[in-house]
C-alpha atoms as a PDB file:
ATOM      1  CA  UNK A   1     -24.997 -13.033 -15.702  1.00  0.00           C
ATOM      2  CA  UNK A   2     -26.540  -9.503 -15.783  1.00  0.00           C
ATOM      3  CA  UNK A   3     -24.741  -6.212 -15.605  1.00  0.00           C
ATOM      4  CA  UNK A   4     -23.918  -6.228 -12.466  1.00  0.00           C
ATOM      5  CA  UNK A   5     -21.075  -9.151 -12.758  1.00  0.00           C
ATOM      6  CA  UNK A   6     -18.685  -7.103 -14.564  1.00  0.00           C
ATOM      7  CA  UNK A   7     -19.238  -4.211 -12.400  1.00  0.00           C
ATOM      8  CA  UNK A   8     -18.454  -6.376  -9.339  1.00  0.00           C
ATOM      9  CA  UNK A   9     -15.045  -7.905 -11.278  1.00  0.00           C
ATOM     10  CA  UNK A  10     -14.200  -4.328 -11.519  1.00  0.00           C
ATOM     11  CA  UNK A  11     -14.711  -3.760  -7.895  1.00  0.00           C
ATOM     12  CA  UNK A  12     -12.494  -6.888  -7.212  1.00  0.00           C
ATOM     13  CA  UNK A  13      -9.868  -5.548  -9.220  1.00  0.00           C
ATOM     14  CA  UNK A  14      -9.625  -2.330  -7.951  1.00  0.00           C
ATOM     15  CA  UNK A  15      -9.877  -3.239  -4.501  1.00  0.00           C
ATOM     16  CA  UNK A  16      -7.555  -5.967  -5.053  1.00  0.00           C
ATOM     17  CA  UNK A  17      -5.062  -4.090  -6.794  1.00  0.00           C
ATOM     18  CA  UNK A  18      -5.200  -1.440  -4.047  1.00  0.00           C
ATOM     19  CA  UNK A  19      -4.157  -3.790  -1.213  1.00  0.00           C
ATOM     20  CA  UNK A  20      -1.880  -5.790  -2.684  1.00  0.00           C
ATOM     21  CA  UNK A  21      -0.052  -2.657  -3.885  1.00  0.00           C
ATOM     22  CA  UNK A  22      -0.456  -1.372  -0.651  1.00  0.00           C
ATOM     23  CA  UNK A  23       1.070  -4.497   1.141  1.00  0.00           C
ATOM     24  CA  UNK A  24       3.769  -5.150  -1.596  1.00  0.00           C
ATOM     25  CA  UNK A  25       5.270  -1.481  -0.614  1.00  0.00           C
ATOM     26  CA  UNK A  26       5.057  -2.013   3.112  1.00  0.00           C
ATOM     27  CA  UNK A  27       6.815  -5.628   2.308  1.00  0.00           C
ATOM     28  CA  UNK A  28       9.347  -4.558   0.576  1.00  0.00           C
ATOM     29  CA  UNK A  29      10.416  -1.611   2.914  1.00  0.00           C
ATOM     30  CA  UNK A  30       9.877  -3.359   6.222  1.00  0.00           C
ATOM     31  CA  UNK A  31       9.308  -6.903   5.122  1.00  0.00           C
ATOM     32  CA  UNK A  32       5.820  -6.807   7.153  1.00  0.00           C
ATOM     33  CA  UNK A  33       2.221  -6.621   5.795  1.00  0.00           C
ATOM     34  CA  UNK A  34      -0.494  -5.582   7.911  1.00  0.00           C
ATOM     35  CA  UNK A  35      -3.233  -7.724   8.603  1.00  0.00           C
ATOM     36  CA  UNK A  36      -5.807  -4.787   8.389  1.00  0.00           C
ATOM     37  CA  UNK A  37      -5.199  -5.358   4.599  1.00  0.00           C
ATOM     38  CA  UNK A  38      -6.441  -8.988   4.809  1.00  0.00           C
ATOM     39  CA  UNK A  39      -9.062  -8.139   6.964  1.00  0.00           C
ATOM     40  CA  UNK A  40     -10.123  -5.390   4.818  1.00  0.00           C
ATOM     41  CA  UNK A  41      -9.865  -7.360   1.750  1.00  0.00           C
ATOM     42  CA  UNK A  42     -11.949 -10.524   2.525  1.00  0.00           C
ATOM     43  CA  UNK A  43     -14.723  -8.270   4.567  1.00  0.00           C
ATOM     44  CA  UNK A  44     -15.584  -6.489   0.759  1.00  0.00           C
ATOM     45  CA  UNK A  45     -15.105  -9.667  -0.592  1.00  0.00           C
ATOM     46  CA  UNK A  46     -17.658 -11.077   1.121  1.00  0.00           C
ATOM     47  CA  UNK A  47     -20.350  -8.184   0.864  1.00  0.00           C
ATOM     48  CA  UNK A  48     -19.474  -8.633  -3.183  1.00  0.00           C
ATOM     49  CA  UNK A  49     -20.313 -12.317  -2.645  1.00  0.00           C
ATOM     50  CA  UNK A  50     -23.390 -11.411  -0.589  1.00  0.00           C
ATOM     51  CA  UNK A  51     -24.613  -9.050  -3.641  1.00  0.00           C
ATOM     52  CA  UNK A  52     -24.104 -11.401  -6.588  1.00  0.00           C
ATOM     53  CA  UNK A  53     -25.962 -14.232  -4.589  1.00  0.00           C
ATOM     54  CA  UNK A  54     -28.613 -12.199  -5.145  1.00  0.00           C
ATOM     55  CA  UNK A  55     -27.802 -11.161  -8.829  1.00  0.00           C
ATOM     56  CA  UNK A  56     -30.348 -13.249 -11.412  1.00  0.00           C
ATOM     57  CA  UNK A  57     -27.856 -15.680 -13.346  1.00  0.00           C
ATOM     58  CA  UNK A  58     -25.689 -16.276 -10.149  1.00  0.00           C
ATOM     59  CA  UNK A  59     -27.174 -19.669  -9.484  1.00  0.00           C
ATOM     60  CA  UNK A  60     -25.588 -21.440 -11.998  1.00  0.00           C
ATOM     61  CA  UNK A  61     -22.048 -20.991 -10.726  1.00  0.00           C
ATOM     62  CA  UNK A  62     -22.498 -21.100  -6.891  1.00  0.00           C
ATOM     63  CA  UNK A  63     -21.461 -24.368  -6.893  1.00  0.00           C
ATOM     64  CA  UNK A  64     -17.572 -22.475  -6.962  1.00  0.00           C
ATOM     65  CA  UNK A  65     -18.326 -21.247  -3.819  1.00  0.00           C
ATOM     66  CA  UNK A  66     -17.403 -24.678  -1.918  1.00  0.00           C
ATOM     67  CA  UNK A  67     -13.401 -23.749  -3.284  1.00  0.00           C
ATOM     68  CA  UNK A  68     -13.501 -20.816  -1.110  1.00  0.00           C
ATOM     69  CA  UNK A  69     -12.797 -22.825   2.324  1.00  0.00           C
ATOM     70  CA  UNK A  70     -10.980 -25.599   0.184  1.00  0.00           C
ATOM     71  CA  UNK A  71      -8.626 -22.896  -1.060  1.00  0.00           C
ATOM     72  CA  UNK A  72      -8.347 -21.864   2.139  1.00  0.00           C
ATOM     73  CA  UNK A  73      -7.196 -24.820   3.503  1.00  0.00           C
ATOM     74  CA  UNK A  74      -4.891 -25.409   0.988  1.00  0.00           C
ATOM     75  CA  UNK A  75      -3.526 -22.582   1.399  1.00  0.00           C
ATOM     76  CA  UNK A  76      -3.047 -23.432   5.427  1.00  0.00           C
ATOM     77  CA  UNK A  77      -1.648 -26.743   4.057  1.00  0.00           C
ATOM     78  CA  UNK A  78       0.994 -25.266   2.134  1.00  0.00           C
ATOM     79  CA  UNK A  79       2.069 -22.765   4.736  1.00  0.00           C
ATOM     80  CA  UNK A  80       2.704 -25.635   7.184  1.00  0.00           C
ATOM     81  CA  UNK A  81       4.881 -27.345   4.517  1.00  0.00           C
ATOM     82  CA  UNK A  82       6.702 -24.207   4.236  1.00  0.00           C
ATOM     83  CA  UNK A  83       5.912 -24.102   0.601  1.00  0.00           C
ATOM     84  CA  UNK A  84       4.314 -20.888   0.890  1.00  0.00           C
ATOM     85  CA  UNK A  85       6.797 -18.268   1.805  1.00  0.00           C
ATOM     86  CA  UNK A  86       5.609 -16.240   4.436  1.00  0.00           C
ATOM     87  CA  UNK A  87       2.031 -15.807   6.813  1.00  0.00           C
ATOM     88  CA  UNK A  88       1.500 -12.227   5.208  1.00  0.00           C
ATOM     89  CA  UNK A  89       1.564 -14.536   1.856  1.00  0.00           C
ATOM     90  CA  UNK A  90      -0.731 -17.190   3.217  1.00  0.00           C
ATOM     91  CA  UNK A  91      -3.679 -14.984   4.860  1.00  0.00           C
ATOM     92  CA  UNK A  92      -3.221 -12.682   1.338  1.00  0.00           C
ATOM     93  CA  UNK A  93      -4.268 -16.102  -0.537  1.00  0.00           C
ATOM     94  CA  UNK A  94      -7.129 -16.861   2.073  1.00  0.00           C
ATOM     95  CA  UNK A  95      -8.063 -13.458   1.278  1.00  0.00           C
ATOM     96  CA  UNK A  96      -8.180 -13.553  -2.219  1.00  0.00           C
ATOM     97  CA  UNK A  97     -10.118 -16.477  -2.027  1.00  0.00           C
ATOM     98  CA  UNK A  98     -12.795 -14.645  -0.566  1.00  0.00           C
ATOM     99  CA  UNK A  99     -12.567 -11.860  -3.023  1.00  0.00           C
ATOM    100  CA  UNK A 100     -12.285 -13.576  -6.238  1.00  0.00           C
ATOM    101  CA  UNK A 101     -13.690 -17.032  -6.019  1.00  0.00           C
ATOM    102  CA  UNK A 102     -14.891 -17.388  -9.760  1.00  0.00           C
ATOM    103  CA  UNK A 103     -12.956 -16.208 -12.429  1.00  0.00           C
ATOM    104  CA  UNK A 104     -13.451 -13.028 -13.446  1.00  0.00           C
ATOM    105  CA  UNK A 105     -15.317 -11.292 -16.338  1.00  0.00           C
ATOM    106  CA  UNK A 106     -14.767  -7.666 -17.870  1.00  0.00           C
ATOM    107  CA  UNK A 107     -16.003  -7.637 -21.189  1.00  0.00           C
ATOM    108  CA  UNK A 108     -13.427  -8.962 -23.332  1.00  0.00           C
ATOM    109  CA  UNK A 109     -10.649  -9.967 -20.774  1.00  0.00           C
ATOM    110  CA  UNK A 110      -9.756 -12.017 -19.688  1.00  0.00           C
ATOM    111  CA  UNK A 111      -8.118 -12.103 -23.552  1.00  0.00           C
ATOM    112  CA  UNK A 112      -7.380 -16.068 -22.843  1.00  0.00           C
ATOM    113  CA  UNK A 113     -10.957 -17.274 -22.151  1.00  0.00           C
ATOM    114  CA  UNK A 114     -12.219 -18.590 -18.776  1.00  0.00           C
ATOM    115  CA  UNK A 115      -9.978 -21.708 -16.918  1.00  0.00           C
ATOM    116  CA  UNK A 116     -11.535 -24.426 -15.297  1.00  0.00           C
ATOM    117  CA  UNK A 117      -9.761 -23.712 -12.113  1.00  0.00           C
ATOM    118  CA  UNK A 118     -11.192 -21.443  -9.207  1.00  0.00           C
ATOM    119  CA  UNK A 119      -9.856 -17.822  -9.800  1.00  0.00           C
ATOM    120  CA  UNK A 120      -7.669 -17.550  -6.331  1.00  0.00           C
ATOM    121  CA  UNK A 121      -6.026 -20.861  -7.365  1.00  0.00           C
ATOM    122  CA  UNK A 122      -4.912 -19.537 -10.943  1.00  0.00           C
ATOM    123  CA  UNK A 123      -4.249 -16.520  -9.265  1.00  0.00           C
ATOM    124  CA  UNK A 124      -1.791 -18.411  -6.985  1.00  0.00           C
ATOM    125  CA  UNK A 125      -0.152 -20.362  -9.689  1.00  0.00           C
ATOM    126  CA  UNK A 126       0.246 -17.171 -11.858  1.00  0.00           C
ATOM    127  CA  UNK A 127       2.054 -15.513  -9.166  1.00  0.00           C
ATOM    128  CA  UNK A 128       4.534 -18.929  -9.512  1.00  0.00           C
ATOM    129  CA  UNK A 129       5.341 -18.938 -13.066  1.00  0.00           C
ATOM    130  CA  UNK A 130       6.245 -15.196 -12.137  1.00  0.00           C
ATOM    131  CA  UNK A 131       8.236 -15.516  -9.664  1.00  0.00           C
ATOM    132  CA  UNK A 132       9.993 -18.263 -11.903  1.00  0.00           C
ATOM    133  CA  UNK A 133      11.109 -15.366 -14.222  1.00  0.00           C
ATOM    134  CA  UNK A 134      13.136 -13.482 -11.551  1.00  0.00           C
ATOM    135  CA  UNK A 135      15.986 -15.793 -12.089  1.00  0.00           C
ATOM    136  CA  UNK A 136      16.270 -14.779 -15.761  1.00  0.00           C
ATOM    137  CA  UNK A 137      15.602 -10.960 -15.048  1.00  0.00           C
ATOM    138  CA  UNK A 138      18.975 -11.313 -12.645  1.00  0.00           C
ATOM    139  CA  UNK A 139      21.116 -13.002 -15.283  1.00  0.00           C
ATOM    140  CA  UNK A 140      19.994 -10.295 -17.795  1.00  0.00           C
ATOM    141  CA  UNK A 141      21.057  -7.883 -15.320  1.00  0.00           C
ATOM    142  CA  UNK A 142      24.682  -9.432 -14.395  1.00  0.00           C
ATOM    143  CA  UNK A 143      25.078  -9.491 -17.975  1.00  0.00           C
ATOM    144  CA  UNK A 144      24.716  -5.642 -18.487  1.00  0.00           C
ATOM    145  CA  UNK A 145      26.731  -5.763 -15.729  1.00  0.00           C
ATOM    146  CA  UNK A 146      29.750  -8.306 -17.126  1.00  0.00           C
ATOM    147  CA  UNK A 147      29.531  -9.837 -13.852  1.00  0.00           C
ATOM    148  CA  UNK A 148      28.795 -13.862 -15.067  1.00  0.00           C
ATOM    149  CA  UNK A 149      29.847 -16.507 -12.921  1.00  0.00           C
ATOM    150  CA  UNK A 150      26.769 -19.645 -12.570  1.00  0.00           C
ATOM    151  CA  UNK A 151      24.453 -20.590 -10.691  1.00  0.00           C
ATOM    152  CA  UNK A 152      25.211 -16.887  -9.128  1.00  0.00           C
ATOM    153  CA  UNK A 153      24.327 -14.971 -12.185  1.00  0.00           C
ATOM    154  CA  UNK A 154      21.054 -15.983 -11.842  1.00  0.00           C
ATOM    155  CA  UNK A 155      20.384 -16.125  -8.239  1.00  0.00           C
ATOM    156  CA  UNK A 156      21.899 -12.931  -7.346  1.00  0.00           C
ATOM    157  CA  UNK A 157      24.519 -10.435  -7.593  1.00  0.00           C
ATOM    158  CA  UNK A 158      27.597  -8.983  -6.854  1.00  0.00           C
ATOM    159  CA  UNK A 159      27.491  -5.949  -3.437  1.00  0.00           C
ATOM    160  CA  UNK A 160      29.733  -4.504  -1.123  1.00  0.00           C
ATOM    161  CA  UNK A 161      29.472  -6.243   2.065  1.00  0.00           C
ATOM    162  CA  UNK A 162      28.762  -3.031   4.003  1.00  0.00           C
ATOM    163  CA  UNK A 163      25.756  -2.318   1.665  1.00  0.00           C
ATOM    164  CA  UNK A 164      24.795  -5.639   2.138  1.00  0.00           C
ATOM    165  CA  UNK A 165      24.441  -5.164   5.948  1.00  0.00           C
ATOM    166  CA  UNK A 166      21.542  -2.976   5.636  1.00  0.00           C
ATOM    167  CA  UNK A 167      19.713  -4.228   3.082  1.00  0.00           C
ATOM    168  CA  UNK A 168      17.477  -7.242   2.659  1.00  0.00           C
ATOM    169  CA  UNK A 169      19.669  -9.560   1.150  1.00  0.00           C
ATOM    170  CA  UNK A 170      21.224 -13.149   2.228  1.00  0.00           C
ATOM    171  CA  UNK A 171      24.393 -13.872   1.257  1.00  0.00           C
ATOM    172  CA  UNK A 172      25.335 -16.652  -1.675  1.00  0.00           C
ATOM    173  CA  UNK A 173      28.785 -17.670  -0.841  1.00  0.00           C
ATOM    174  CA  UNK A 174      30.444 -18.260   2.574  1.00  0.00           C
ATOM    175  CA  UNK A 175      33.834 -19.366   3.854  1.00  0.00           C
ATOM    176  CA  UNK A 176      34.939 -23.260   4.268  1.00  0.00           C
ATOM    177  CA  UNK A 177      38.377 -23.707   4.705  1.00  0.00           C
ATOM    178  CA  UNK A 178      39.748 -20.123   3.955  1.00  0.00           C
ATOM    179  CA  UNK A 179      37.822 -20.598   0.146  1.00  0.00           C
ATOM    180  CA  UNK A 180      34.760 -18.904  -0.962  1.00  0.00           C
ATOM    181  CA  UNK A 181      31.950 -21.534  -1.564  1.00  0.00           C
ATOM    182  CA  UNK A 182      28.334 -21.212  -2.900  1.00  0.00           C
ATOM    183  CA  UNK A 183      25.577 -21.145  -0.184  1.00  0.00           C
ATOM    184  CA  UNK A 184      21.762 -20.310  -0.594  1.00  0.00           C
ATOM    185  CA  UNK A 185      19.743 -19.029   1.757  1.00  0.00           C
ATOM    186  CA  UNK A 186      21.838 -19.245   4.823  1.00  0.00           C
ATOM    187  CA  UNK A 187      19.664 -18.904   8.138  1.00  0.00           C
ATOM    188  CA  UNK A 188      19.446 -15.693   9.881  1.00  0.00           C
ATOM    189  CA  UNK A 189      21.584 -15.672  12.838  1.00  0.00           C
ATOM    190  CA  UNK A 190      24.081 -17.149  10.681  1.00  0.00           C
ATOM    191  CA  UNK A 191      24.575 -14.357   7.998  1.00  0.00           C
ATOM    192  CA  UNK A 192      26.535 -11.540  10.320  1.00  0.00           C
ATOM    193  CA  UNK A 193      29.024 -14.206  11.275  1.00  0.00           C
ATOM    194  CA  UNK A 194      29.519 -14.760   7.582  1.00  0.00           C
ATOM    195  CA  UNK A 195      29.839 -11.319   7.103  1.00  0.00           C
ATOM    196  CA  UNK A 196      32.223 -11.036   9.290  1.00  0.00           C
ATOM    197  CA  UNK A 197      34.035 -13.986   7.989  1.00  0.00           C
ATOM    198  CA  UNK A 198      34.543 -11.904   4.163  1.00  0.00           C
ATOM    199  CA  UNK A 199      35.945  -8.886   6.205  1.00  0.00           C
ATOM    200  CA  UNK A 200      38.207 -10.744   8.379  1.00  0.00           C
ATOM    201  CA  UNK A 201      39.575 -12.700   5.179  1.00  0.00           C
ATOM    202  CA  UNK A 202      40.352  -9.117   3.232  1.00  0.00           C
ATOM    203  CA  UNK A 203      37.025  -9.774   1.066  1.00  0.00           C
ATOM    204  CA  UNK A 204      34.624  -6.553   0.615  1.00  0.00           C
ATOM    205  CA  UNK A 205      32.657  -7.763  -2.573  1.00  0.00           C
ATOM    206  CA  UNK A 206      30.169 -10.921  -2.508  1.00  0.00           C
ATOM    207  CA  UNK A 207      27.472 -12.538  -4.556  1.00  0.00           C
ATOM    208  CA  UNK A 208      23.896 -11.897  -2.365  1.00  0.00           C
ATOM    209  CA  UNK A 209      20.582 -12.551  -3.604  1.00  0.00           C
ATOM    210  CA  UNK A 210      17.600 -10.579  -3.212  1.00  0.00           C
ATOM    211  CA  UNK A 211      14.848 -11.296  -0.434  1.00  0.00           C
ATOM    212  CA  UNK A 212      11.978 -10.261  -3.045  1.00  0.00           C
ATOM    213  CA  UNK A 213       8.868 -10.671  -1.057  1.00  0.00           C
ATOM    214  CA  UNK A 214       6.130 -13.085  -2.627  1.00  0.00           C
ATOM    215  CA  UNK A 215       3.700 -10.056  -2.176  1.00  0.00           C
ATOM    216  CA  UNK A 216       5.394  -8.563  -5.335  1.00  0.00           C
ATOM    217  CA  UNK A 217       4.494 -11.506  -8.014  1.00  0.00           C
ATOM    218  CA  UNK A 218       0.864 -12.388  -6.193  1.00  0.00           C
ATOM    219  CA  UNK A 219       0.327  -8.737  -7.079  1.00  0.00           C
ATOM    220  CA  UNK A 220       1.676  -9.255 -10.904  1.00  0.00           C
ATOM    221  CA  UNK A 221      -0.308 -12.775 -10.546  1.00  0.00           C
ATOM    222  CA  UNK A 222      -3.667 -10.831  -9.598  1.00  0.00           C
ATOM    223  CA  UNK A 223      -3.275  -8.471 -12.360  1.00  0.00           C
ATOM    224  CA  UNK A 224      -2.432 -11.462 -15.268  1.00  0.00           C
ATOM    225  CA  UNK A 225      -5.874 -13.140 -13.809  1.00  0.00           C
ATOM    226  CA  UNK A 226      -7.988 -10.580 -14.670  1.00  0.00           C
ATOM    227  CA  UNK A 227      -6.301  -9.220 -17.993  1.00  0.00           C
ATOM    228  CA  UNK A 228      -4.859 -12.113 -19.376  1.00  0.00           C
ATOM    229  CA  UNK A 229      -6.570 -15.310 -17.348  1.00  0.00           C
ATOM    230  CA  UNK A 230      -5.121 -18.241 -15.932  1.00  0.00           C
ATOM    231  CA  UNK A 231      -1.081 -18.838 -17.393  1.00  0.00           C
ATOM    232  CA  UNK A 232      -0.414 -22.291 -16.471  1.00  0.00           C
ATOM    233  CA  UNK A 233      -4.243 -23.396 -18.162  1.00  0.00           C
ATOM    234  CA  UNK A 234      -3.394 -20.942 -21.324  1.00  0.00           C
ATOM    235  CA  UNK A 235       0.431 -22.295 -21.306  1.00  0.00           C
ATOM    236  CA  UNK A 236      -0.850 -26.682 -21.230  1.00  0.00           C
ATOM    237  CA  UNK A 237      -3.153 -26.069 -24.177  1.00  0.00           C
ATOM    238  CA  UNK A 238      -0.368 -24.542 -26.094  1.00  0.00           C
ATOM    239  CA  UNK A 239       0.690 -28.468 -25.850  1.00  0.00           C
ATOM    240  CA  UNK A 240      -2.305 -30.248 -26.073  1.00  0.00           C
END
């Protein structure tokens, strides 16, 4: 590859970074992500693509370009499972896909050598073992906190149920029987009767846990792809 393929990883990353930072902020304040971003993201995408088709030393890895609709596919796949958490989620992958296809290449990073996997798949499953560390990030906090109480601790924590109204939270416990029981995840039109259960039994303090939009760790996930490389593929040779 000639010059130009670190200048276009650069271009990925900025543009990438840009959007997804973009998108995380509009998630996490109104739970929504514009399209437009998606849009915008896998249009430069595929001009990039279109210029390093025609970059000398390209040939040799267009074969990667067949995991772009395969990704993207997947990625529809998984979203009809539910195993993908949301559509601004999915058509972020899709896009991504389109953006990053092979794994990128700035001088010395990534610092854990190139994966075997397309880029926007180890970009996916970085973004997973992230997310995975949420759960310890909570119990640290509810231990500053001397709030510790399992599986709670690490799902959640303790607010006041008025707070908890008007913020993006669902609640972990719930009434059966006139005693407080755990509960994940309840479903939406359920969690203002609940609320209303606590009050009405004298309670104003309960364990919630966070709605922490996937946008947040696909952005972290992006980041780890280009400066540190693919986690799970770094992580399985540490064993083999």
């Amino acid at each position: 590859m000639t010059e130009m393929g670190p200048i276009l990883d650069i271009t990925r990353l900025i543009v990438g970074v840009a959007i997804l930072s973009y998108a995380s902020y509009t998630d996490i304040k109104t739970r929504k992500a514009s399209n437009i971003n998606w849009l915008v993201m896998g249009g430069i995408g595929g001009i990039l693509l279109l210029i390093q088709y025609f970059t000398p030393g390209f040939g040799t890895q267009i074969n990667y370009l067949i995991f772009i609709p395969i990704m993207i596919a997947l990625v529809y796949v998984l979203f009809q499972l539910r195993l993908i958490f949301g559509g601004a989620d999915a058509k972020a992958l899709m896009a991504i896909a389109i953006l990053v296809p092979l794994a990128p290449v700035i001088s010395q990073f990534p610092l854990w050598g190139r994966s075997l996997m397309p880029a926007s798949w180890f970009i996916f499953s970085n973004s997973v073992i992230l997310f995975l560390f949420i759960p310890l990030s909570l119990l640290l906090f509810n231990i500053a906190k001397r709030n510790i109480q399992f599986p709670y601790a690490l799902l959640g924590y303790k607010m006041d149920i008025k707070k908890a109204r008007d913020k993006f939270v669902w609640p972990l416990e719930k009434i059966v029987d006139g005693k407080r029981k755990f509960a994940y995840m309840p479903k939406n039109f359920e969690i203002e009767d609940e609320l209303n259960e606590f009050e009405k039994n004298g309670i104003s303090k309960i364990w919630v846990t966070p709605k922490i939009p996937f946008m947040i760790p696909l952005l972290a996930g992006f980041i780890c792809a280009f400066v540190l490389g693919d986690i799970l593929y770094f992580l399985m040779g540490l064993f083999m």
